[in-house]
C-alpha atoms as a PDB file:
ATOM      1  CA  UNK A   1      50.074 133.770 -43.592  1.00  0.00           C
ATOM      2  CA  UNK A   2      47.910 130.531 -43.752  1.00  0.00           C
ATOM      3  CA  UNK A   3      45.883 129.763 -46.768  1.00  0.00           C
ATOM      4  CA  UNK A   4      43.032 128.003 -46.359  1.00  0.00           C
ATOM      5  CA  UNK A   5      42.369 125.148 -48.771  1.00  0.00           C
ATOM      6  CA  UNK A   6      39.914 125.010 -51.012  1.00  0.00           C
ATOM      7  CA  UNK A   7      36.845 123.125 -50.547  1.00  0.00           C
ATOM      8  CA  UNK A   8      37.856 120.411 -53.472  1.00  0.00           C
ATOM      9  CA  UNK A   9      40.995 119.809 -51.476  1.00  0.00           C
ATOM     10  CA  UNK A  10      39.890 118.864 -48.167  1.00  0.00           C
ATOM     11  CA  UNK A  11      39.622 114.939 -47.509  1.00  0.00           C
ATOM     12  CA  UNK A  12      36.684 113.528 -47.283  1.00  0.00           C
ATOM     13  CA  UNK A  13      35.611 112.408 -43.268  1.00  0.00           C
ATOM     14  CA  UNK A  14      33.384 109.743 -42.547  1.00  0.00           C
ATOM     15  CA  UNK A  15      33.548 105.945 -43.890  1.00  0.00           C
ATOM     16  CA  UNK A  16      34.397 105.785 -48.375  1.00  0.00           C
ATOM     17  CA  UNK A  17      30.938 106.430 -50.332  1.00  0.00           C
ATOM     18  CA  UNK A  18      29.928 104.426 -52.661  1.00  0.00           C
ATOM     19  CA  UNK A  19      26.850 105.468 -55.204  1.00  0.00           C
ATOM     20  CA  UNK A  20      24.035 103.246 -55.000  1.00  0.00           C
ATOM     21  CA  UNK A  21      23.512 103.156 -58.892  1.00  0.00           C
ATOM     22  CA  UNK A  22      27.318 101.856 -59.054  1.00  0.00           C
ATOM     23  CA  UNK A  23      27.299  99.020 -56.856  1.00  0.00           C
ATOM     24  CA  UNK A  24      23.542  97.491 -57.968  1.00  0.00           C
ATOM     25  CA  UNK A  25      24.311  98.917 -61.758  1.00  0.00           C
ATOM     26  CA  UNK A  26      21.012  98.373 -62.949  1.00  0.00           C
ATOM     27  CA  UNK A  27      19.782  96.155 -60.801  1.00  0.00           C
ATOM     28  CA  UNK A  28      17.499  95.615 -57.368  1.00  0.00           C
ATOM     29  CA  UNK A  29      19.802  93.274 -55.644  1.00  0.00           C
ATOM     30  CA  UNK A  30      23.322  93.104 -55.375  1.00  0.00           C
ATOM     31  CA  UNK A  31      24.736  89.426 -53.226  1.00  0.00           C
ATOM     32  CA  UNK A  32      28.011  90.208 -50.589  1.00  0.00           C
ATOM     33  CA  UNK A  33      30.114  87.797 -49.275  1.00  0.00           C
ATOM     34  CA  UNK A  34      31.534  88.688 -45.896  1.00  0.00           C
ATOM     35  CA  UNK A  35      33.043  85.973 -43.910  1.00  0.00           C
ATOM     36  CA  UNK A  36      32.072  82.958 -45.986  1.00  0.00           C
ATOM     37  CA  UNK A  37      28.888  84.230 -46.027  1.00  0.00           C
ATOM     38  CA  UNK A  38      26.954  85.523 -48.294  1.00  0.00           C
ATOM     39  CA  UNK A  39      24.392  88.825 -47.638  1.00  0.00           C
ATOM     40  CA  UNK A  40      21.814  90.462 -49.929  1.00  0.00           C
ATOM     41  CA  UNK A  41      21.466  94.067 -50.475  1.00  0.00           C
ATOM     42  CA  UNK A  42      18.207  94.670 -52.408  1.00  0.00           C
ATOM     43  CA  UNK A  43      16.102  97.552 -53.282  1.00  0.00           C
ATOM     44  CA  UNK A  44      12.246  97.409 -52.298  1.00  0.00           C
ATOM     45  CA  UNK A  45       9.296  98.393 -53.984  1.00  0.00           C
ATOM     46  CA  UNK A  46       9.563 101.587 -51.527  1.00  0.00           C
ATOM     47  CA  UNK A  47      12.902 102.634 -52.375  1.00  0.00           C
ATOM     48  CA  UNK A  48      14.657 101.761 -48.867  1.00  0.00           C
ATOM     49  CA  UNK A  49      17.766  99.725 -48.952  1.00  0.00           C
ATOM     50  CA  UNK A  50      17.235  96.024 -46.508  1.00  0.00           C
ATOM     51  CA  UNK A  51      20.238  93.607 -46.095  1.00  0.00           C
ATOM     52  CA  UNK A  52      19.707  90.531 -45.492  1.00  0.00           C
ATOM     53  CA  UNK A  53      21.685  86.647 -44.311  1.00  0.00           C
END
């Protein structure tokens, strides 16, 4: 008979996760280059996440 797999086994679905607190790491803005160009990832005073050319 099957087992099933426990829950710490299955992969994960959906697009890799990163934690917010690891990529800014202290800080309100983090700067990505994509392309050449670069793109800002900042924090606001209302704790939503804006990106930005």
């Amino acid at each position: 008979m099957g087992e099933k797999a426990d829950s710490h086994d299955a992969k994960p679905s959906g697009p890799p996760q990163v934690e917010a607190r690891t990529l800014f790491n202290g800080q309100r803005e983090v700067a990505i280059r994509f392309r050449g160009e670069i793109y800002r990832l900042r924090i606001t005073r209302n704790d939503k996440l804006i990106l930005t050319k």
